[in-house]
Protein backbone atom coordinates (compact mmCIF):
# COMPACT_ATOMS: atom_id res chain seq x y z
CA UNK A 1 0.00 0.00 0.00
CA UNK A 2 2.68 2.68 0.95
CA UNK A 3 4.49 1.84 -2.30
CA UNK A 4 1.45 2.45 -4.18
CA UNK A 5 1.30 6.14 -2.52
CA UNK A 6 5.21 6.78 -2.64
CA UNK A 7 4.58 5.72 -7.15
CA UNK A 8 1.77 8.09 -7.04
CA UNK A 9 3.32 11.13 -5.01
CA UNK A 10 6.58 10.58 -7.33
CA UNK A 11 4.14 10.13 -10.65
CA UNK A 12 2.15 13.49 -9.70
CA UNK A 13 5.38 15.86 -8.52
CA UNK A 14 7.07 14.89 -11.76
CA UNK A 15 3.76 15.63 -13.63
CA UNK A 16 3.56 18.78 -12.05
CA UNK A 17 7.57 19.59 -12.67
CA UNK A 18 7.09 18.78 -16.22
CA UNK A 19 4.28 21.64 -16.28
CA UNK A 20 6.24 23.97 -14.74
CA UNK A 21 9.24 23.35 -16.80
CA UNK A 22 6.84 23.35 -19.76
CA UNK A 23 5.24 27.04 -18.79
CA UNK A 24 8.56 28.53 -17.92
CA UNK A 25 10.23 27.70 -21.34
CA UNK A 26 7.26 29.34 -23.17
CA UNK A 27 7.91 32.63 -22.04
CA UNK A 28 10.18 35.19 -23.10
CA UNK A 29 13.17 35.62 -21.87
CA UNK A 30 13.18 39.35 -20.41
CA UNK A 31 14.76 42.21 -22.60
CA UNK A 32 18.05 43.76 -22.24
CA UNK A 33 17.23 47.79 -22.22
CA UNK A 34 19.40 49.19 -24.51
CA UNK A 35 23.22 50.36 -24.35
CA UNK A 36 23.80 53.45 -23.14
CA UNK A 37 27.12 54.30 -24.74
CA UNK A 38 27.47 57.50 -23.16
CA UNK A 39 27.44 55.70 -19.43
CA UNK A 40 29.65 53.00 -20.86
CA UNK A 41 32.18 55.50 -21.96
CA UNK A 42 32.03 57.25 -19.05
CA UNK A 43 33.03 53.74 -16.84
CA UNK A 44 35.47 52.66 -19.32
CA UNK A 45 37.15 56.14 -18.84
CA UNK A 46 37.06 55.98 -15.09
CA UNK A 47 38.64 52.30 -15.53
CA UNK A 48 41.59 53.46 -17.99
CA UNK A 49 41.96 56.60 -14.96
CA UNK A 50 42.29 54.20 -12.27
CA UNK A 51 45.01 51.39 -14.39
CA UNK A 52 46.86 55.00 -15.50
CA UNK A 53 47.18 55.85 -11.96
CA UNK A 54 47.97 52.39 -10.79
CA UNK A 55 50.80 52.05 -13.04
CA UNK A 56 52.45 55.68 -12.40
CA UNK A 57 52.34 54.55 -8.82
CA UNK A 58 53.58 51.03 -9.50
CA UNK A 59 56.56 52.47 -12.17
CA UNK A 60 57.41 55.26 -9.69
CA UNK A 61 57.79 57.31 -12.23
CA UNK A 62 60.39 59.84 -11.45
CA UNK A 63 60.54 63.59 -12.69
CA UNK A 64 62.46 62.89 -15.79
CA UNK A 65 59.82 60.18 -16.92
CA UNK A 66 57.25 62.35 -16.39
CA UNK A 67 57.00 63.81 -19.82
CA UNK A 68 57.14 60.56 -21.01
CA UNK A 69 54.59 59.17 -19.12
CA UNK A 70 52.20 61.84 -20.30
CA UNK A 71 52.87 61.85 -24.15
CA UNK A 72 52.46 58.30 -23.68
CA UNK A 73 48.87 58.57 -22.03
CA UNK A 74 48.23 61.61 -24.23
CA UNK A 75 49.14 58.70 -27.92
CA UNK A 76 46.93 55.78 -26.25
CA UNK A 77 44.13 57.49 -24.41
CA UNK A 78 40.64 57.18 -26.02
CA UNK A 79 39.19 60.58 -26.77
CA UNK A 80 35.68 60.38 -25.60
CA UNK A 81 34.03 62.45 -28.13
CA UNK A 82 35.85 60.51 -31.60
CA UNK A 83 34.71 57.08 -30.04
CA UNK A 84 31.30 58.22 -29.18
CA UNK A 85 30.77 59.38 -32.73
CA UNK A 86 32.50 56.18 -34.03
CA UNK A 87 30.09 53.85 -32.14
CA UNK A 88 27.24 55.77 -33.67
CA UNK A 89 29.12 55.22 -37.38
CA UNK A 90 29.06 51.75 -36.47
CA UNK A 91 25.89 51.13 -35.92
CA UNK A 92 25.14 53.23 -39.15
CA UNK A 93 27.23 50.94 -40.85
CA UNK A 94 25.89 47.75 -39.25
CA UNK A 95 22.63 48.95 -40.81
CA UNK A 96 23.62 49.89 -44.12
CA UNK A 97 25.94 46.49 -44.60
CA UNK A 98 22.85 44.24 -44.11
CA UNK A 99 22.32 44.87 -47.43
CA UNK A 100 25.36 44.79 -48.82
CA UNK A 101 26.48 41.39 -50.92
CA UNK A 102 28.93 39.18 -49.11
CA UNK A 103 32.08 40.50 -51.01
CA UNK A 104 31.13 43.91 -50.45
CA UNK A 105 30.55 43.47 -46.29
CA UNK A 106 33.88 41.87 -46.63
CA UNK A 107 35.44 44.67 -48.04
CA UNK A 108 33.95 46.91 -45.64
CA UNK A 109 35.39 44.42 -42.49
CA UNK A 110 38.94 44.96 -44.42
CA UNK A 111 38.97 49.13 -44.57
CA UNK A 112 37.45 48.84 -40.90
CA UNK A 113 40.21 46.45 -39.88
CA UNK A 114 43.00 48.29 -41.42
CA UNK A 115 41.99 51.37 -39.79
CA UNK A 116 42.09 49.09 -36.23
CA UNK A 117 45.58 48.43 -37.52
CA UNK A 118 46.95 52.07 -38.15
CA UNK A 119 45.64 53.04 -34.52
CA UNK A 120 47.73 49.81 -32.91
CA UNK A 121 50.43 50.69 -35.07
CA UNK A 122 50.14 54.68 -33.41
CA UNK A 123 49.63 52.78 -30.03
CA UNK A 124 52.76 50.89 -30.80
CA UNK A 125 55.01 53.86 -31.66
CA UNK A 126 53.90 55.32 -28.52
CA UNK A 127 54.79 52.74 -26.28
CA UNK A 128 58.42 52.10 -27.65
CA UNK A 129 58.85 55.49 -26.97
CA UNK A 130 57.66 55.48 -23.63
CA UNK A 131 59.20 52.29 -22.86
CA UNK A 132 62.83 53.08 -23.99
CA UNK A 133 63.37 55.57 -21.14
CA UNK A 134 61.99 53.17 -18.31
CA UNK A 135 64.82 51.26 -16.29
CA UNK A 136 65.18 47.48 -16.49
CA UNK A 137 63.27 47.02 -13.34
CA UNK A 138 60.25 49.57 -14.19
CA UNK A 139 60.29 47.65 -17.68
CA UNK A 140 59.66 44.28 -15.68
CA UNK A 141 56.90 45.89 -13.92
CA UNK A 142 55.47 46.99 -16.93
CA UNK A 143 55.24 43.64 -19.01
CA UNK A 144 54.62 41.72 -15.97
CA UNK A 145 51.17 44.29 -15.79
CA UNK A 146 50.07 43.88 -19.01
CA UNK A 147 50.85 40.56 -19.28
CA UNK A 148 48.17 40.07 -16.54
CA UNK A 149 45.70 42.86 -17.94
CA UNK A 150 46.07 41.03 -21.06
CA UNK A 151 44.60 37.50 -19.75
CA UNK A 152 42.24 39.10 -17.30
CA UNK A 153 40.59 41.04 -20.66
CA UNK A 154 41.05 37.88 -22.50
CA UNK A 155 38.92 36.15 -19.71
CA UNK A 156 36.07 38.84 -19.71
CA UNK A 157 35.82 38.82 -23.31
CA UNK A 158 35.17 34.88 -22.77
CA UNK A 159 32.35 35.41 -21.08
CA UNK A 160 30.84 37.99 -22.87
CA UNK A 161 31.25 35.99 -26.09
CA UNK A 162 29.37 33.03 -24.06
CA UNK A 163 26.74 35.83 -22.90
CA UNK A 164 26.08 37.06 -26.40
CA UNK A 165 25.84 32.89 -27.72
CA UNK A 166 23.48 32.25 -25.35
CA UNK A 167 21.16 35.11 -26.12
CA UNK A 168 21.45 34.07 -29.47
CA UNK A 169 20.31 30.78 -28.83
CA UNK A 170 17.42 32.31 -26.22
CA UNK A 171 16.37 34.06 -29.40
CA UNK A 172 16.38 31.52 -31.71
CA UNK A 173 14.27 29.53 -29.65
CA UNK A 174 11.90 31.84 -28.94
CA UNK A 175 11.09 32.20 -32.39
């Protein structure tokens, strides 16, 4: 008799989970509100502020360096207004390349990626500059930083790439 009960109790809770799985995956996922680039500027700003002050501490950068250190931060800062009006190119672009033919979005992913590269190669030329009048043991401190920037950015781009698959896939299934 109680095994009767205990089949039925397990027959009707896994009836009922199945219902409840079944209602939740019929709804729609809730909506991300939009971007707000001007916020997201304004953090990534108040990140790069923070790192440039960490590493002038960390360097010690003494009075000779100084200039240096500035003309470098001057070449690789991102100037607020040029990237606010390039994100809104961007998304111009986005637009207007739906249409495009494959070749011809191609080309347009070339010119945008060669522009990337003339920037990094400005970045580059800044920081060879910069770098040249550190001392061996500022030098280590430097590449040791970046070297861990580098795979903590690495990391976070991870998971945003797994963020943006799986609302992909939310999307796809809700269709």
């Amino acid at each position: 008799m109680k095994s009767i009960k205990n089949s039925l109790m397990i027959t009707v809770s896994a009836l009922a989970l199945s219902l409840t799985a079944t209602v939740f995956a019929q709804q729609n996922p809730p909506q991300r509100p939009p971007m707000d680039h001007g916020k997201m500027m304004e953090k990534m700003q108040a990140r790069m502020d923070k790192h440039h002050s960490m590493m002038h501490d960390k360097l010690k950068i003494s009075a000779e360096q100084e200039g240096a250190w500035k003309t470098f931060i001057a070449a690789t800062e991102v100037n607020k207004p040029a990237m606010m009006e390039r994100a809104a190119q961007m998304k111009a672009e986005r637009q207007a390349m739906a249409g495009l033919s494959a070749p011809a979005r191609m080309e347009k992913n070339l010119e945008r990626s060669k522009e990337h590269l003339a920037r990094m190669q400005k970045h580059l030329e800044a920081l060879k500059t910069f770098y040249a009048v550190l001392t061996p043991a500022q030098q280590k401190i430097f590449d040791d930083s970046h070297r861990a920037m580098r795979t903590h950015s690495k990391h976070k781009m991870q998971d945003r790439m797994q963020d943006r698959m799986q609302d992909r896939m939310q999307d796809r299934m809700g269709k």
